[in-house]
N, C-alpha and C. Protein backbone atom coordinates (compact mmCIF):
# COMPACT_ATOMS: atom_id res chain seq x y z
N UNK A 1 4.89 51.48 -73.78
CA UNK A 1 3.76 50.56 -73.90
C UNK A 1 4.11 49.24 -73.22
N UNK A 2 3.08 48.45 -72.55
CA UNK A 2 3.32 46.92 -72.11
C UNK A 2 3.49 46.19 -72.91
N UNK A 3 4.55 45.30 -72.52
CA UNK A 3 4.80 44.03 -73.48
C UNK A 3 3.78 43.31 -73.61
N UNK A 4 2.83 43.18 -72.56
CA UNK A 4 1.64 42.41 -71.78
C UNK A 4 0.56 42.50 -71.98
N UNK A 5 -0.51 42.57 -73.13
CA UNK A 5 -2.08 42.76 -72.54
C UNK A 5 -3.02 41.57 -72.39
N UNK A 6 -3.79 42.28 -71.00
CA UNK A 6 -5.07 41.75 -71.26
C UNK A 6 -5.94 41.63 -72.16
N UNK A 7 -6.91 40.95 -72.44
CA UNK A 7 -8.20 41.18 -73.02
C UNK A 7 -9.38 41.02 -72.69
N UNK A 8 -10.35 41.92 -73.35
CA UNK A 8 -12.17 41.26 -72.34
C UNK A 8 -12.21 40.33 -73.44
N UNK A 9 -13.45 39.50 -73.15
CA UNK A 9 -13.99 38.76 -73.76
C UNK A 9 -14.80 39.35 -75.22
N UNK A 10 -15.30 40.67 -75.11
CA UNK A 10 -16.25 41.54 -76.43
C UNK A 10 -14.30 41.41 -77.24
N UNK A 11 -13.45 41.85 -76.94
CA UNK A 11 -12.31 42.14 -77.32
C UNK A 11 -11.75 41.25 -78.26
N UNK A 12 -11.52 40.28 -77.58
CA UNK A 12 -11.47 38.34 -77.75
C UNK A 12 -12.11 38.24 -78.65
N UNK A 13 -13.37 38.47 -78.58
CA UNK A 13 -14.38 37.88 -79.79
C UNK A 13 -13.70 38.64 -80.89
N UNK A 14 -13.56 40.01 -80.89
CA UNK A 14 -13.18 41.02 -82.30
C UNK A 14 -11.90 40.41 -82.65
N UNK A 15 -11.02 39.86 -82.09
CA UNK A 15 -9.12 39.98 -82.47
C UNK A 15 -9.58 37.96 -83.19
N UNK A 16 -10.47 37.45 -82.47
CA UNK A 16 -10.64 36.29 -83.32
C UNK A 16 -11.32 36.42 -84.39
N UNK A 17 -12.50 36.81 -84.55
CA UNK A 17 -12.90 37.29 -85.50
C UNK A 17 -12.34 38.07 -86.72
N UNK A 18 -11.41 38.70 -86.66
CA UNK A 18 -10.92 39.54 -87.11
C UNK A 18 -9.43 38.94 -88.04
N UNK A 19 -8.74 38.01 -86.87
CA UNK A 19 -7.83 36.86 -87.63
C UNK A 19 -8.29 35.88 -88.20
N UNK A 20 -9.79 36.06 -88.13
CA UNK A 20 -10.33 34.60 -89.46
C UNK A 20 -10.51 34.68 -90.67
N UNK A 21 -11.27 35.93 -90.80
CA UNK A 21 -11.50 36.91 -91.80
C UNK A 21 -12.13 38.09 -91.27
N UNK A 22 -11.69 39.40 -92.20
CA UNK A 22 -11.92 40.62 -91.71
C UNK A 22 -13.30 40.94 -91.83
N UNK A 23 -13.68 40.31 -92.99
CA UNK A 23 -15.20 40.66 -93.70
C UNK A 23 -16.13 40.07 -92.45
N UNK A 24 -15.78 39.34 -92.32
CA UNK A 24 -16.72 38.57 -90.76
C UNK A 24 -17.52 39.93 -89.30
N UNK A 25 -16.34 40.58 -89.58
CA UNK A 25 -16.53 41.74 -88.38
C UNK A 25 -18.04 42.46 -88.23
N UNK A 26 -18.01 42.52 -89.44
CA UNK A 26 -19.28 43.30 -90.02
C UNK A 26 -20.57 42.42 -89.79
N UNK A 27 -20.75 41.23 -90.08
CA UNK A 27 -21.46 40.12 -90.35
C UNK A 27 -21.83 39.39 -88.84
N UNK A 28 -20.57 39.17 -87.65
CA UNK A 28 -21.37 38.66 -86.22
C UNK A 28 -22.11 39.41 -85.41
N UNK A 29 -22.92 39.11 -85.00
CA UNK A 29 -24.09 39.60 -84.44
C UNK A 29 -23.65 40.50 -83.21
N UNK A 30 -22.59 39.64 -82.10
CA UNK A 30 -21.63 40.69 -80.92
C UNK A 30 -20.99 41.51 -81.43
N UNK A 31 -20.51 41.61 -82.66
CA UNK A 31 -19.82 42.81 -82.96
C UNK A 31 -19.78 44.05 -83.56
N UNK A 32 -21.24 44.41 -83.02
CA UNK A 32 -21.87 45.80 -84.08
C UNK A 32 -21.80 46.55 -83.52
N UNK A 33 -20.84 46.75 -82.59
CA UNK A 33 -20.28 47.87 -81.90
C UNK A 33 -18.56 48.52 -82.76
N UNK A 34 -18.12 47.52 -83.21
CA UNK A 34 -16.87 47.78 -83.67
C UNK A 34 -17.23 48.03 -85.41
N UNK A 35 -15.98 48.36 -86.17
CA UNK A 35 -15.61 48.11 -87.55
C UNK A 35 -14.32 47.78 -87.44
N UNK A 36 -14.08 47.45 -88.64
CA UNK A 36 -12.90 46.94 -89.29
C UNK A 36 -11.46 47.76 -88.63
N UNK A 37 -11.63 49.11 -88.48
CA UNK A 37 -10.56 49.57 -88.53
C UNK A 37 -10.12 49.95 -86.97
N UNK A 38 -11.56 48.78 -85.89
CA UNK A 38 -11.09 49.16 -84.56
C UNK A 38 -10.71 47.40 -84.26
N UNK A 39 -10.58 47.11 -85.05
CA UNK A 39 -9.68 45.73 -85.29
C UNK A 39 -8.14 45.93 -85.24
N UNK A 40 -8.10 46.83 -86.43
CA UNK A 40 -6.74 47.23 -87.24
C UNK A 40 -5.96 48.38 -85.38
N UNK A 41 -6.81 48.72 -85.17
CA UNK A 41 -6.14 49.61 -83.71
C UNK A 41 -5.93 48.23 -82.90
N UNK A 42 -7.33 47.79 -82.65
CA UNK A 42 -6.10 46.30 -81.50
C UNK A 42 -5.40 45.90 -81.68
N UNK A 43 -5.15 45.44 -83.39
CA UNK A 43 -3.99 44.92 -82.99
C UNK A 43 -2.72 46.04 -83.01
N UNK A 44 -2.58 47.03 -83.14
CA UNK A 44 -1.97 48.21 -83.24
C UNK A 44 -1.27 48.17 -81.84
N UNK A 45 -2.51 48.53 -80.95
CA UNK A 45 -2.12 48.52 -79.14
C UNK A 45 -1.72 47.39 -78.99
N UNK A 46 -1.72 46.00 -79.79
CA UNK A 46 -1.10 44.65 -78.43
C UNK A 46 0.29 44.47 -79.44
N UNK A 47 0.60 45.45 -80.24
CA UNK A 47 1.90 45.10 -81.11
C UNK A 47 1.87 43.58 -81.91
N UNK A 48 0.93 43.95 -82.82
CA UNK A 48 1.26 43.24 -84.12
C UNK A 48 1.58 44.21 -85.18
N UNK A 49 2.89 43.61 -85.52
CA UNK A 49 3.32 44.07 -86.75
C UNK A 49 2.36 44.70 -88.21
N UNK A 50 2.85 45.86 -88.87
CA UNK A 50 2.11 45.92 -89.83
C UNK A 50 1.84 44.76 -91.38
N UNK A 51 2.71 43.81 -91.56
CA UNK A 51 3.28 43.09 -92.23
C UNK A 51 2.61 41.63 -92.00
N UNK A 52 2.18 41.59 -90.58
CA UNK A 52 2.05 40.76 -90.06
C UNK A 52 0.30 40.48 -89.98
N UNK A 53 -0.35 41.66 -90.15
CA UNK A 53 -1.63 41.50 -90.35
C UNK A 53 -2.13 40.31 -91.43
N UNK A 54 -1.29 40.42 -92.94
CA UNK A 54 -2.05 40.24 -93.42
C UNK A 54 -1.96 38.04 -93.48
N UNK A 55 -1.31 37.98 -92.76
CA UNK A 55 -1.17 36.46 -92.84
C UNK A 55 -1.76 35.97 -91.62
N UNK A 56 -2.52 34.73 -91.85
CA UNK A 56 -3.94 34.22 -91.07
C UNK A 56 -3.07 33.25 -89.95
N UNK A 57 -3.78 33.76 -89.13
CA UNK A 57 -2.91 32.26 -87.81
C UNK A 57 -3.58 33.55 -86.84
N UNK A 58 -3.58 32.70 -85.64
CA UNK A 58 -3.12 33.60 -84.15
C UNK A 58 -2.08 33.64 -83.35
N UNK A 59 -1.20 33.36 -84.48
CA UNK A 59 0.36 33.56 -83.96
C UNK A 59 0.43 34.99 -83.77
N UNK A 60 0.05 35.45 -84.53
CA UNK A 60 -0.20 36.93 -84.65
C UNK A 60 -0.81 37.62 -83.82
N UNK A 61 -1.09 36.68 -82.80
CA UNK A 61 -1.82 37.96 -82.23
C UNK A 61 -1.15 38.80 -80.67
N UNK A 62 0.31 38.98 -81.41
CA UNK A 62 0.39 40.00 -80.82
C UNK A 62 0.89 39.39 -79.01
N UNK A 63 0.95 40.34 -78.38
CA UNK A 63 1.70 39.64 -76.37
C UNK A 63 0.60 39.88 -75.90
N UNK A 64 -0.92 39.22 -75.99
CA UNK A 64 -2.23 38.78 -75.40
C UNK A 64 -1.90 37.72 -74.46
N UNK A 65 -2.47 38.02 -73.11
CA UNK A 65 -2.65 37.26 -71.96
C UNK A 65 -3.60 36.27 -71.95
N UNK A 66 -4.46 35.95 -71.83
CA UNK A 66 -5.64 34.77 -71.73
C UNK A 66 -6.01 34.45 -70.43
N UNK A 67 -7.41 34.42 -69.98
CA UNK A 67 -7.84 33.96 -68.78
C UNK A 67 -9.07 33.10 -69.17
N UNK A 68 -9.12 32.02 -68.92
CA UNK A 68 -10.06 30.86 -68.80
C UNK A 68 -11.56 31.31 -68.65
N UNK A 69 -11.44 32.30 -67.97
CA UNK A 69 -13.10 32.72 -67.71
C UNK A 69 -13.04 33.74 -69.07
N UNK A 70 -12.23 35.02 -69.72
CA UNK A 70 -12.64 35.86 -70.89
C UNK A 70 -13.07 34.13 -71.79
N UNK A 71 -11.92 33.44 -72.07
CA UNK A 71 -11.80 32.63 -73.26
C UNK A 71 -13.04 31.26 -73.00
N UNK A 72 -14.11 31.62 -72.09
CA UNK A 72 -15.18 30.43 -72.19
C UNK A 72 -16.24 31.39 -72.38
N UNK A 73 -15.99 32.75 -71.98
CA UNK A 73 -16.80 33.54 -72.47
C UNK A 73 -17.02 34.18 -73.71
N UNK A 74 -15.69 34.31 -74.63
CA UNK A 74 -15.67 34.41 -75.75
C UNK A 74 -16.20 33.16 -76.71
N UNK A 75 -15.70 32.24 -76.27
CA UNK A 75 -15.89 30.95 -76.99
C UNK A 75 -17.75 30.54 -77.12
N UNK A 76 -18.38 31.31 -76.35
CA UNK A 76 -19.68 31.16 -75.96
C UNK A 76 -20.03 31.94 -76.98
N UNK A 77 -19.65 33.74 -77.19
CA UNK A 77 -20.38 34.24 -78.02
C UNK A 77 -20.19 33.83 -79.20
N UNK A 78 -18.68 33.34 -79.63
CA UNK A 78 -18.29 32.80 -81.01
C UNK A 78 -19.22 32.09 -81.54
N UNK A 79 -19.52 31.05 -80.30
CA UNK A 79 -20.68 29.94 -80.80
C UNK A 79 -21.84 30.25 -81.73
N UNK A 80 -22.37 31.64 -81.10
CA UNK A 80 -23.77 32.04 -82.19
C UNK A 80 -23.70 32.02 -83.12
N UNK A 81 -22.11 31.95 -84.01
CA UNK A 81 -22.10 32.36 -85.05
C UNK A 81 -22.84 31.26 -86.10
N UNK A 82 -23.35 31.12 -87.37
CA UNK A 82 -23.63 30.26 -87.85
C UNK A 82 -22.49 29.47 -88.57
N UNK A 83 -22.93 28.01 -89.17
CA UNK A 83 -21.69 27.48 -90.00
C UNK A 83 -21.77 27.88 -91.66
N UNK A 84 -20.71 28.16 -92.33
CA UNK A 84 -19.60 27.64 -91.97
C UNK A 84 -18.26 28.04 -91.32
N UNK A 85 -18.67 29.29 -91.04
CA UNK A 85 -17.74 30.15 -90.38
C UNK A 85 -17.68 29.80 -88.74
N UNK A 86 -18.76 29.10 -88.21
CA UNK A 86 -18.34 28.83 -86.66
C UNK A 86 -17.32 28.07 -86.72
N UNK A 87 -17.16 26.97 -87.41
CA UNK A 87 -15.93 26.05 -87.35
C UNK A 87 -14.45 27.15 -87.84
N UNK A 88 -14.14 27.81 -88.77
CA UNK A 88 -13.50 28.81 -89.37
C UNK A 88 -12.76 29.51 -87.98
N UNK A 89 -13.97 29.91 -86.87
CA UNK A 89 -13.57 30.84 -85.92
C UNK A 89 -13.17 29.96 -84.97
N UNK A 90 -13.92 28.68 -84.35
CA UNK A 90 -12.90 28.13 -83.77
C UNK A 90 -11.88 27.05 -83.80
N UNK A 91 -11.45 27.48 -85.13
CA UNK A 91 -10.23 26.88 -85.26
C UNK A 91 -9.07 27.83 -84.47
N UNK A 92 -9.34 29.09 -85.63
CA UNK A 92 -8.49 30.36 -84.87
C UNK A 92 -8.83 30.10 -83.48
N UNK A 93 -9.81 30.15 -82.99
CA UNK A 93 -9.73 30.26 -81.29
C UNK A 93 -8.91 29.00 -80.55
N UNK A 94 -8.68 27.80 -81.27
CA UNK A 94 -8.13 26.48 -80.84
C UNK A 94 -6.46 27.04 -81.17
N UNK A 95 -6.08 27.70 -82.40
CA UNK A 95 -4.88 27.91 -82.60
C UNK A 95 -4.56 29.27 -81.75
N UNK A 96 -5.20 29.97 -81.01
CA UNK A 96 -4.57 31.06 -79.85
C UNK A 96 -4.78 30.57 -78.97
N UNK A 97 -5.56 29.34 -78.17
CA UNK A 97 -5.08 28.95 -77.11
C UNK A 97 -4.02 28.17 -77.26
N UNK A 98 -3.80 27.33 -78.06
CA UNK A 98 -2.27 26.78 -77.70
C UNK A 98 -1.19 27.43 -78.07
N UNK A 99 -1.47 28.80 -78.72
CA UNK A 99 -0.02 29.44 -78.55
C UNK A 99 0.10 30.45 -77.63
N UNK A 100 -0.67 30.94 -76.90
CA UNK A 100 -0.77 31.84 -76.16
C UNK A 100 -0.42 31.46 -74.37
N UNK A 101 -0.01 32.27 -73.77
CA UNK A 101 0.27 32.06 -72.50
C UNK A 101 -1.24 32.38 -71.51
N UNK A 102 -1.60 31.32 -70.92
CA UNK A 102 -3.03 31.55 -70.10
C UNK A 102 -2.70 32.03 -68.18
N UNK A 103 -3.19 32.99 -68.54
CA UNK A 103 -2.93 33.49 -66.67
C UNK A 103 -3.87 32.74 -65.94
N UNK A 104 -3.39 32.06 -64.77
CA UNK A 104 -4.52 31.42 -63.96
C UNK A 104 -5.30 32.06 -62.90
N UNK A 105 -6.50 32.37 -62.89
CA UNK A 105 -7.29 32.87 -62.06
C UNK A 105 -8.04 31.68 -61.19
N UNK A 106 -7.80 31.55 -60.01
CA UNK A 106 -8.83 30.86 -59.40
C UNK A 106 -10.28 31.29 -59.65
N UNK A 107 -11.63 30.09 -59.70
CA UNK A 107 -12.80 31.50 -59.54
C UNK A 107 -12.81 31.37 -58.24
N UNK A 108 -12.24 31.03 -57.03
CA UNK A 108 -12.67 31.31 -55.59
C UNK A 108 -12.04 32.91 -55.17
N UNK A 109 -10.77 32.97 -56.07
CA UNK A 109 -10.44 34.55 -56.09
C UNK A 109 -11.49 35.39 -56.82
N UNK A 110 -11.81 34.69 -58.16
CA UNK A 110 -12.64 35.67 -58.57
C UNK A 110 -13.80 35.87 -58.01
N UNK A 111 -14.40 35.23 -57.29
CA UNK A 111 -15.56 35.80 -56.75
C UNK A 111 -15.09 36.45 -55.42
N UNK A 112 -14.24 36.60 -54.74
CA UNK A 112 -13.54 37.26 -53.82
C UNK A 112 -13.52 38.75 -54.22
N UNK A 113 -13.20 38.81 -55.55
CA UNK A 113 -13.07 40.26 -56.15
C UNK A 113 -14.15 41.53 -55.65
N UNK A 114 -13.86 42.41 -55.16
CA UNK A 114 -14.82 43.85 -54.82
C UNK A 114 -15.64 43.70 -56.52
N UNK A 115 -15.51 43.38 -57.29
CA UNK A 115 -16.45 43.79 -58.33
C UNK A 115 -17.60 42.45 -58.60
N UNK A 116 -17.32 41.38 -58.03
CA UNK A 116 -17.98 40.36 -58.56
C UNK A 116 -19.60 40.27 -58.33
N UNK A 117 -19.60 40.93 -57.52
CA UNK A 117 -21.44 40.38 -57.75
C UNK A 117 -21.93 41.98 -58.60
N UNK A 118 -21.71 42.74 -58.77
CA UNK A 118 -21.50 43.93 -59.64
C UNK A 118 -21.51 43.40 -61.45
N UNK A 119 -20.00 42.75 -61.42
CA UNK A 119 -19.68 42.70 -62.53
C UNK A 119 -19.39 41.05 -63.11
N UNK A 120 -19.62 40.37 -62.21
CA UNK A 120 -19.54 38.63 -62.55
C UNK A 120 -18.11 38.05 -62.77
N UNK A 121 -18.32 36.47 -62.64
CA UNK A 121 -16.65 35.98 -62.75
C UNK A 121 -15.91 36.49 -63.20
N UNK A 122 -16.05 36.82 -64.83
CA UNK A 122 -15.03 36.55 -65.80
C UNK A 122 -14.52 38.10 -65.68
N UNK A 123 -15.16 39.01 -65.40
CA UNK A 123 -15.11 40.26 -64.42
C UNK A 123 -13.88 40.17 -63.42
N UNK A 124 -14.59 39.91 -62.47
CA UNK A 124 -13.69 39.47 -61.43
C UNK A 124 -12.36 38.95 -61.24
N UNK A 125 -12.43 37.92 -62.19
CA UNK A 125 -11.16 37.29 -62.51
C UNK A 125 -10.16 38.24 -63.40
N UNK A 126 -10.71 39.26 -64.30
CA UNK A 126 -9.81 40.38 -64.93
C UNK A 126 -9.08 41.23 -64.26
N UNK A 127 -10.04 42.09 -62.96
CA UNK A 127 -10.12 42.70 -62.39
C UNK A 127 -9.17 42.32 -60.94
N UNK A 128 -8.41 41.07 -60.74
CA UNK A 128 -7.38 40.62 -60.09
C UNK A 128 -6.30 40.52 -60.40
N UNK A 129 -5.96 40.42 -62.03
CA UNK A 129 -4.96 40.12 -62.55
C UNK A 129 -4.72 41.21 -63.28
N UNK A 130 -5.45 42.01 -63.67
CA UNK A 130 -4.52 43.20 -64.31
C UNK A 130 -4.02 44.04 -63.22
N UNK A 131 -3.05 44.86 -64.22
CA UNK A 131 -1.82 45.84 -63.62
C UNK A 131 -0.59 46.62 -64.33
N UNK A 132 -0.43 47.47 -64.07
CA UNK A 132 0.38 48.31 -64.85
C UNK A 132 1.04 47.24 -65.84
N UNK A 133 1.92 46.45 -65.21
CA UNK A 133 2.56 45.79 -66.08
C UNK A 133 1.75 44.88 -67.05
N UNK A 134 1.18 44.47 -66.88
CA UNK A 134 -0.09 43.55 -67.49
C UNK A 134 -1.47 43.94 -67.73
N UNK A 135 -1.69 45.12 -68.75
CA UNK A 135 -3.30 45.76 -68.21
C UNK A 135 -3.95 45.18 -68.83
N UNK A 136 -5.04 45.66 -68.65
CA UNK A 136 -6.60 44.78 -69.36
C UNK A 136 -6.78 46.32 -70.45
N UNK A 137 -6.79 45.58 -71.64
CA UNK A 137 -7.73 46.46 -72.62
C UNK A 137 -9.51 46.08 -72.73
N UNK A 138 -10.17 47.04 -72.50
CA UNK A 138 -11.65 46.71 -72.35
C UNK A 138 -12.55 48.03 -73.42
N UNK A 139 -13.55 47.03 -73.16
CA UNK A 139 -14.83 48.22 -73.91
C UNK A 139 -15.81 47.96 -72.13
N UNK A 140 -15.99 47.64 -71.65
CA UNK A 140 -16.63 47.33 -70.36
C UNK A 140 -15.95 48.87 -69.52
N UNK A 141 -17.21 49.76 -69.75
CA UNK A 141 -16.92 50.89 -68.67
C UNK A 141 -17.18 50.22 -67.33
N UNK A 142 -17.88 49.98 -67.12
CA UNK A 142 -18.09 49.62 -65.01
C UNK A 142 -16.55 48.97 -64.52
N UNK A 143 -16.10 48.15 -65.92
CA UNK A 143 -14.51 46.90 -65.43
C UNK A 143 -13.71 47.98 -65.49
N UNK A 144 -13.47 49.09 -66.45
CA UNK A 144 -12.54 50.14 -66.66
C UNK A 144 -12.42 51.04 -65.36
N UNK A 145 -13.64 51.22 -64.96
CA UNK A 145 -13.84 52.55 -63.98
C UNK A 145 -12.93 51.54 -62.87
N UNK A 146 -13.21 50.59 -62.72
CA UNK A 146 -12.88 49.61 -61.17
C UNK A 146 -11.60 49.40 -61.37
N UNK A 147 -11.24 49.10 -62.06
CA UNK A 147 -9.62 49.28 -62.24
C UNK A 147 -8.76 49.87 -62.32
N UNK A 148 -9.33 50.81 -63.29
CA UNK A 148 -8.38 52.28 -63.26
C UNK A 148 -8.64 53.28 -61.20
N UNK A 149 -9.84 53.14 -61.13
CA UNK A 149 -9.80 53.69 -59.66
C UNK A 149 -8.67 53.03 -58.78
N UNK A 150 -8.27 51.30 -59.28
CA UNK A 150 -7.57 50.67 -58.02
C UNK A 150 -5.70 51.32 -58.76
N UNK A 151 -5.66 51.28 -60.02
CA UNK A 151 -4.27 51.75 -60.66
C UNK A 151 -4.82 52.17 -61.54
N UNK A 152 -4.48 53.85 -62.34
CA UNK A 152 -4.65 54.60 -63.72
C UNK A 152 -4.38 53.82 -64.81
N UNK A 153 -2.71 52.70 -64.51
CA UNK A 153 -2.18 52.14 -65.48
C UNK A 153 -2.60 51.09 -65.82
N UNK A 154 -3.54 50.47 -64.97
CA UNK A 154 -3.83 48.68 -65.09
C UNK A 154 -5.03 48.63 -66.14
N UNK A 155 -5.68 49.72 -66.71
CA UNK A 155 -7.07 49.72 -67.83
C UNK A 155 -6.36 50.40 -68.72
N UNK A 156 -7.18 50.22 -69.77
CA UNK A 156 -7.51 50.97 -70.78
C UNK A 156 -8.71 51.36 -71.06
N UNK A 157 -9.62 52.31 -71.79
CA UNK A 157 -10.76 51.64 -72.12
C UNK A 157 -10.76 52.40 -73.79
N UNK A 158 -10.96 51.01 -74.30
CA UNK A 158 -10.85 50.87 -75.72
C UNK A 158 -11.96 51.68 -76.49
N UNK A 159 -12.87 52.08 -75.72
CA UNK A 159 -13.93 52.64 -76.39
C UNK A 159 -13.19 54.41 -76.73
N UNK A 160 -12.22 54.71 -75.78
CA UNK A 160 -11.69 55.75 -75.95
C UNK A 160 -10.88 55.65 -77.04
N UNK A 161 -9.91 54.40 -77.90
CA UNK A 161 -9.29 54.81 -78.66
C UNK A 161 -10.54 54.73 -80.01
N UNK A 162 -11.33 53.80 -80.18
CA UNK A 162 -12.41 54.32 -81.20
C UNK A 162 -12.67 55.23 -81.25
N UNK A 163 -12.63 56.77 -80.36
CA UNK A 163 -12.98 57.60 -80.38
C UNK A 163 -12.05 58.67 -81.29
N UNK A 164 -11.13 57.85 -80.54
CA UNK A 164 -9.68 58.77 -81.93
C UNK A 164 -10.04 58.45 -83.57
N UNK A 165 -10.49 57.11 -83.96
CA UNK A 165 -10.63 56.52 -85.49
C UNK A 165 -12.35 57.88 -85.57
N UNK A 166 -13.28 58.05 -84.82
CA UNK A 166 -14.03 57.96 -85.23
C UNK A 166 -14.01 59.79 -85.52
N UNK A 167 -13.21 60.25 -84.30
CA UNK A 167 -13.47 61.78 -83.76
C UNK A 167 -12.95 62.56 -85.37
């Protein structure tokens, strides 16, 4: 497994969400695609400890990469949330950007990207920087297909391991 992952932004939203309180998952409006226990798998795949779940921080979260375009895009959907939990979530989101390591994407690269007018910046900007060693975990089939076509190893697509919790 990589020491290294990416994340999308739908992703981002769940692993913050998810380190604020679990009960929340159920309750934001972007995240009625997931449950609880495709939380408990991310953090599974980016190696957080089992032990380690149950104490609140985003220290925890695991060898997550960060790119400026997922994390203004996440930070956007977070926003819908109502208070008092918007403040709640971005706190957590204030405490994983400063502990987390941020990869720099130009957007003049990212719009350079073969996927960008397809799939948009924050797209684009994923879709440059992942790689075997560093992949992107996604629920975004069109970002999965484009990546995995350029390297097998540089995607994931997360919708496949829900399929294991659900199958």
């Amino acid at each position: 497994m990589p020491r290294e992952w990416l994340i999308d932004a739908n992703l981002l939203v769940l692993l913050i969400v998810g380190l604020t309180d679990e009960n929340l998952i159920a309750k934001h409006a972007r995240l009625k695609r997931f449950r609880t226990v495709d939380y408990y798998r991310l953090l599974e795949v980016v190696g957080v400890p089992h032990a380690a779940r149950a104490r609140d921080g985003a220290e925890e979260a695991g060898m997550i990469l960060l790119t400026t375009h997922a994390l203004t895009e996440a930070s956007n959907l977070l926003g819908q949330h109502k208070e008092p939990e918007r403040s709640r979530l971005f706190g957590t989101l204030r405490r994983l950007v400063e502990q987390r390591e941020e990869v720099e994407v130009s957007s003049k690269l990212a719009v350079r990207s073969p996927v960008f007018t397809r799939l948009g910046l924050t797209d684009g900007a994923l879709f440059e920087v992942a790689s075997a060693s560093r992949p992107l975990l996604t629920v975004d089939l069109g970002l999965y297909l484009a990546i995995a076509g350029r390297d097998d190893r540089a995607a994931i697509n997360f919708t496949h391991l829900q399929a294991l919790d659900r199958g």
